[in-house]
C-alpha atoms as a PDB file:
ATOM      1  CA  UNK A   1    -180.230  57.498 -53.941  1.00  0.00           C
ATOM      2  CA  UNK A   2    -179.127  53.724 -54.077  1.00  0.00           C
ATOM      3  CA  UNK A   3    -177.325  52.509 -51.671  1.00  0.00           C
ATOM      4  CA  UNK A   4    -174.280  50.624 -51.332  1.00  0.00           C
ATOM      5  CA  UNK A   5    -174.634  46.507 -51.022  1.00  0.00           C
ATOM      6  CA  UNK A   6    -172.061  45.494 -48.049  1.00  0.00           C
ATOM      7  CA  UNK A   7    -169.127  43.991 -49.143  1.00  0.00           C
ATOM      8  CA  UNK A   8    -169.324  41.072 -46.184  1.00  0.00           C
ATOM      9  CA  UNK A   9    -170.925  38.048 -47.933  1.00  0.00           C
ATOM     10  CA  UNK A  10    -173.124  36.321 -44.692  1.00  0.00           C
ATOM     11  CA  UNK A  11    -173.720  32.925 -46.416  1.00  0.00           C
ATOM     12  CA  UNK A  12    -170.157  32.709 -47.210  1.00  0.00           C
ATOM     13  CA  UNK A  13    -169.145  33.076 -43.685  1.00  0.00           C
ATOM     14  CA  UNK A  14    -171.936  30.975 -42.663  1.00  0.00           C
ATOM     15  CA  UNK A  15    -170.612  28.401 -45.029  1.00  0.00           C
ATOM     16  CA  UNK A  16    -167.101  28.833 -43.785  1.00  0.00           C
ATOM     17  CA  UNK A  17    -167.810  28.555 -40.092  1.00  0.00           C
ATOM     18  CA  UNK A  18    -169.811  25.429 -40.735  1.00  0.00           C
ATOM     19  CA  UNK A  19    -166.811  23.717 -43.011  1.00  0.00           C
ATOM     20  CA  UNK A  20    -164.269  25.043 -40.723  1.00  0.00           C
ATOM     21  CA  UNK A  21    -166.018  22.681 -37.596  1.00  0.00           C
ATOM     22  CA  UNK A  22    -166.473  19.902 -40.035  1.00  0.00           C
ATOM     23  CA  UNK A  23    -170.353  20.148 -39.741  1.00  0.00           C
ATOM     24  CA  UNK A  24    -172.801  19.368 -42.312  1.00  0.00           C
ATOM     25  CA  UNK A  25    -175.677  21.745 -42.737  1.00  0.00           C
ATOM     26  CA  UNK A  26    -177.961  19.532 -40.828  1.00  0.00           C
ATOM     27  CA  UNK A  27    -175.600  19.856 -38.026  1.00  0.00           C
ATOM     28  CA  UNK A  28    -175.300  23.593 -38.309  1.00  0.00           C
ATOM     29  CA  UNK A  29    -179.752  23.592 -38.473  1.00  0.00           C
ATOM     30  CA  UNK A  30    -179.649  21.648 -35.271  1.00  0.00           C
ATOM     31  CA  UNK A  31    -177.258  23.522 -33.282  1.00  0.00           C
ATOM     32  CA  UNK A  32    -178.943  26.714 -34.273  1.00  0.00           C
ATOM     33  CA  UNK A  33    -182.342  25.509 -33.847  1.00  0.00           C
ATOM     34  CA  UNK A  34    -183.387  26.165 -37.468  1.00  0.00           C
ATOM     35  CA  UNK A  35    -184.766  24.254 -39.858  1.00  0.00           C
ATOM     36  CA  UNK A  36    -182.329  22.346 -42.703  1.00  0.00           C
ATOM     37  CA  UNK A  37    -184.598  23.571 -45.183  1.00  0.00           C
ATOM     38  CA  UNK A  38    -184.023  27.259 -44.247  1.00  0.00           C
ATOM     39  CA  UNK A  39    -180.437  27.035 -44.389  1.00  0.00           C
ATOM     40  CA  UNK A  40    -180.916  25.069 -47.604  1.00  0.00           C
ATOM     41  CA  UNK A  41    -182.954  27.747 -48.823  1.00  0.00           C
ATOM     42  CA  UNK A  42    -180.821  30.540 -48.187  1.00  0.00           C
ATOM     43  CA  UNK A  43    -178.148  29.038 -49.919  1.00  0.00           C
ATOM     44  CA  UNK A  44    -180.087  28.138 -52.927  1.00  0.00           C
ATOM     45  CA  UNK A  45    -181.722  31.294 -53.510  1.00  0.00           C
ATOM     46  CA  UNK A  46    -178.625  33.149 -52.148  1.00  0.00           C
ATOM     47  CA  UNK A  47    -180.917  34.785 -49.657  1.00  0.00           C
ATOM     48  CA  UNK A  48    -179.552  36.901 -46.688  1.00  0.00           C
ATOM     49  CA  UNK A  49    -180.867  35.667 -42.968  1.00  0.00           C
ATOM     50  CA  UNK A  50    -182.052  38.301 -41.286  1.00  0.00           C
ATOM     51  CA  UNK A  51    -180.890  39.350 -37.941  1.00  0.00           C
ATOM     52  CA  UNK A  52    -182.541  36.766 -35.775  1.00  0.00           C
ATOM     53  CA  UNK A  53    -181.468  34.150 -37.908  1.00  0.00           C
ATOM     54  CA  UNK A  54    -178.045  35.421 -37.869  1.00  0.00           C
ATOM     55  CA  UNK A  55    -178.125  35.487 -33.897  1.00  0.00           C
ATOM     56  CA  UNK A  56    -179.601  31.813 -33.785  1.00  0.00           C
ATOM     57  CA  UNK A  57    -176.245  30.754 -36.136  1.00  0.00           C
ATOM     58  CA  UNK A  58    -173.657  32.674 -34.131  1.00  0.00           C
ATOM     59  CA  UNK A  59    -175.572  30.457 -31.165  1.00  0.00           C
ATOM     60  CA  UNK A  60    -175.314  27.680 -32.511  1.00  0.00           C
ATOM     61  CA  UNK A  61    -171.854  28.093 -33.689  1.00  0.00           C
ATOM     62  CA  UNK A  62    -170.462  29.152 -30.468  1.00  0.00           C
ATOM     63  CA  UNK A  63    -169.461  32.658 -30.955  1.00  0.00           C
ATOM     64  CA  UNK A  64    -170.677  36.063 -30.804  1.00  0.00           C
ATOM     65  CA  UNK A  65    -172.135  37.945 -33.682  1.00  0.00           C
ATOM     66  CA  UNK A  66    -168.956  40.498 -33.332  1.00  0.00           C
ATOM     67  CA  UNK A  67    -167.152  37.551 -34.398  1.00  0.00           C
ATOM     68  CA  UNK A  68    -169.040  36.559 -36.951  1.00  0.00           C
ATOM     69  CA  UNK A  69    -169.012  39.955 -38.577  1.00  0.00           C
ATOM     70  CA  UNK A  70    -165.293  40.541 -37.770  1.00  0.00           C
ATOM     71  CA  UNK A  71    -163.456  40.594 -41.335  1.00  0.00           C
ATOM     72  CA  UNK A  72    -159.894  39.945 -39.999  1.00  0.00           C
ATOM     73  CA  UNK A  73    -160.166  36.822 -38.872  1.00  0.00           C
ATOM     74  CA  UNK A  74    -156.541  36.977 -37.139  1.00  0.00           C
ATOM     75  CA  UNK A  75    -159.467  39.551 -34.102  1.00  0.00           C
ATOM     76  CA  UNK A  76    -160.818  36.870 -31.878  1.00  0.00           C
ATOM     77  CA  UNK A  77    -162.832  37.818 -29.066  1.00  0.00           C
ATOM     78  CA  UNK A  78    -164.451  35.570 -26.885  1.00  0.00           C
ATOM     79  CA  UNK A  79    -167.861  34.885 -25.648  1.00  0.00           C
ATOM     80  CA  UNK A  80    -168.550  35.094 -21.680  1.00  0.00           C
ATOM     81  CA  UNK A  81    -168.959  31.284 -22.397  1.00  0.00           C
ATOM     82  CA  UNK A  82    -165.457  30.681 -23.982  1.00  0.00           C
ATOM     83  CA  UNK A  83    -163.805  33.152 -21.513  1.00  0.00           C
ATOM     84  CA  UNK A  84    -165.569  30.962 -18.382  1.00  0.00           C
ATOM     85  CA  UNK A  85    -164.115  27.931 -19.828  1.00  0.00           C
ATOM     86  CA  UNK A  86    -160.638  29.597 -20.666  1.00  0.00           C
ATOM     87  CA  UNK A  87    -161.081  30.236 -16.470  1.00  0.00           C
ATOM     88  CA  UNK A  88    -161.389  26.819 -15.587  1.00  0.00           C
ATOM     89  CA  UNK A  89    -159.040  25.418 -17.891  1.00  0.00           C
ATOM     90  CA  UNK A  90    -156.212  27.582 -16.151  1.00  0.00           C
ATOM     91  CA  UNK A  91    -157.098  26.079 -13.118  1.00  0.00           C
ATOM     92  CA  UNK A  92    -156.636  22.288 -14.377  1.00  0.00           C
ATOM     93  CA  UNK A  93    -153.346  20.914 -14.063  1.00  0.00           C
ATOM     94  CA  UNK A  94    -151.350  19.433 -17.197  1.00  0.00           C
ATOM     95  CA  UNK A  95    -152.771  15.983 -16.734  1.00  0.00           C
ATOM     96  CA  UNK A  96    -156.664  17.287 -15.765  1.00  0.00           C
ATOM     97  CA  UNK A  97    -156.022  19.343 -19.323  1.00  0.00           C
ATOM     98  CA  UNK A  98    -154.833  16.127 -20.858  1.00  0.00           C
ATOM     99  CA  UNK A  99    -158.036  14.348 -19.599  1.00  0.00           C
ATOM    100  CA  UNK A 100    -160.086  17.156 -20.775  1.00  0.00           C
ATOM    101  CA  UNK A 101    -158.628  17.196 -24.630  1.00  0.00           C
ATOM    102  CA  UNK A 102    -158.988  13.369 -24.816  1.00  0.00           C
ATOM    103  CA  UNK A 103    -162.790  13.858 -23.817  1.00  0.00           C
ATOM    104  CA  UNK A 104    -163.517  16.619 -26.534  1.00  0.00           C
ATOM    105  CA  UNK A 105    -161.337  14.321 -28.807  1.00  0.00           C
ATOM    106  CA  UNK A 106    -164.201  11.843 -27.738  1.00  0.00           C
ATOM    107  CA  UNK A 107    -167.289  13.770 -29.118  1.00  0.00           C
ATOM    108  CA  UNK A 108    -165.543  14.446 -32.596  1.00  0.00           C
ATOM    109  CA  UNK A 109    -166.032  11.939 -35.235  1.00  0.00           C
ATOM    110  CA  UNK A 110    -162.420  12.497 -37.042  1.00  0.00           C
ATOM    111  CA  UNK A 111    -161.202  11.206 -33.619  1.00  0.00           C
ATOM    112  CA  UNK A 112    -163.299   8.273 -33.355  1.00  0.00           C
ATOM    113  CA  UNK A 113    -161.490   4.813 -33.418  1.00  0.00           C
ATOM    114  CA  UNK A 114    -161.681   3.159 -36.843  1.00  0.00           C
ATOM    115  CA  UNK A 115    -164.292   0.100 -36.996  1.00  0.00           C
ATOM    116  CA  UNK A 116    -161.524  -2.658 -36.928  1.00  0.00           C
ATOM    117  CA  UNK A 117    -160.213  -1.024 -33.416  1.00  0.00           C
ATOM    118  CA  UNK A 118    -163.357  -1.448 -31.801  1.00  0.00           C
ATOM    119  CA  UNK A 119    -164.209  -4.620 -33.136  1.00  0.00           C
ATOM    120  CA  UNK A 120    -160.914  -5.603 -31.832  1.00  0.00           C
ATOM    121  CA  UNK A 121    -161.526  -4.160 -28.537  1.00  0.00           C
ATOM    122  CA  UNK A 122    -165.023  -5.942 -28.632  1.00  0.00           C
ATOM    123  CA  UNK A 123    -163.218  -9.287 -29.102  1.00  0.00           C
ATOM    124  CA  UNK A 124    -160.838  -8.849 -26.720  1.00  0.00           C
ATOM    125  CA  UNK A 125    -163.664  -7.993 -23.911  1.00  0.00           C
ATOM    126  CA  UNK A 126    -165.434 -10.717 -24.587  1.00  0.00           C
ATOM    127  CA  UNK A 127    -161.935 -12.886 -24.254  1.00  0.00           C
ATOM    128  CA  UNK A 128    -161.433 -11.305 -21.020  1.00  0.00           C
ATOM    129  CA  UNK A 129    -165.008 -12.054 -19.861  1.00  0.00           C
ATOM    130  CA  UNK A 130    -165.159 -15.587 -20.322  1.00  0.00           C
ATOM    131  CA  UNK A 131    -161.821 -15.878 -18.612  1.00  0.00           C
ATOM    132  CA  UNK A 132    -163.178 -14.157 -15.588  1.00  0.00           C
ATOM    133  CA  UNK A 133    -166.174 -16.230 -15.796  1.00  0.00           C
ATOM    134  CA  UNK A 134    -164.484 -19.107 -15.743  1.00  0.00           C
ATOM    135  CA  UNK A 135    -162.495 -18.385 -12.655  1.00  0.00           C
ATOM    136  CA  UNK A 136    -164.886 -17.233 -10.812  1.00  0.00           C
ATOM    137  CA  UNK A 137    -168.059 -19.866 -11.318  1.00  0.00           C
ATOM    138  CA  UNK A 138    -170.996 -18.843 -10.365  1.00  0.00           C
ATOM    139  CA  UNK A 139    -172.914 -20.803  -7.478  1.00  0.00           C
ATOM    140  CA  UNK A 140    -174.477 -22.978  -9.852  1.00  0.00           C
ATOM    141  CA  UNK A 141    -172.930 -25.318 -12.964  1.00  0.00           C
ATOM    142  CA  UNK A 142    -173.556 -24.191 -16.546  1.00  0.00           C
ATOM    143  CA  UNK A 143    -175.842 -26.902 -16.941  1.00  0.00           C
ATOM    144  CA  UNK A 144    -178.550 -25.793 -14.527  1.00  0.00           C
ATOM    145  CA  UNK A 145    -178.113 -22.346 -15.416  1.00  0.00           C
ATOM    146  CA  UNK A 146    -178.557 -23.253 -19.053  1.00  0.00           C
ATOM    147  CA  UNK A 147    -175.786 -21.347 -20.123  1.00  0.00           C
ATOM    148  CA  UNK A 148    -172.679 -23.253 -22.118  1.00  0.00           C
ATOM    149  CA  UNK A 149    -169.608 -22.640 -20.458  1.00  0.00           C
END
């Protein structure tokens, strides 16, 4: 008797997850503590992970393998992780949740200032230093500390 093949596609949701967070599959290896060239592999070959892979992915994605096997995607169900931080968070006040959002928005690199911003910023620190320097002098002149000023 043959059996059945599954109708869930496990490289395709792997490949969704990954493209949903933005991540390369470099990122994705070194979240999940595999290898780029297994996940490279799989894909390639269009070979199925096995369990322990599967586990390792869901880690290193950040949710459970119930998740990752749920086919309506509109089912979440958290992780004891995500419902611990989902604690805290109702605990924050608005502006502590502010803070909080503008230091995830940090870490991601589609919310990283542009290069012109912080070369801007640069320029305008080092404007603001060498005002400061020069109204506070230091105990000796620029000439016997052998920096211009």
């Amino acid at each position: 008797m043959e059996r059945e093949k599954p109708n869930f596609y496990i490289l395709g949701r792997i490949g969704r997850e990954r493209l949903a967070r933005g991540w390369s599959e470099y990122t994705l290896a070194e979240n999940s503590g595999l290898t780029q060239s297994t996940l490279s592999t799989w894909r390639r070959r269009n070979l199925q992970p096995n369990v322990t892979s599967i586990e390792k992915i869901c880690h290193g994605l950040g949710i459970s393998l119930s998740q990752f096997f749920a086919e309506d995607d509109a089912v979440h169900y958290l992780t004891s992780e995500q419902a611990s931080l989902l604690a805290l968070w109702d605990k924050l006040s608005p502006a502590q949740r502010t803070a909080i959002i503008d230091l995830i928005h940090a870490f991601l690199p589609e919310y990283l200032p542009s290069r012109s911003f912080c070369l801007a910023m640069l320029f305008s620190s080092i404007a603001f230093l060498e005002k400061c320097v020069r109204s506070f002098p230091l105990p000796c002149s620029g000439s016997e500390s052998g920096i211009p000023l």
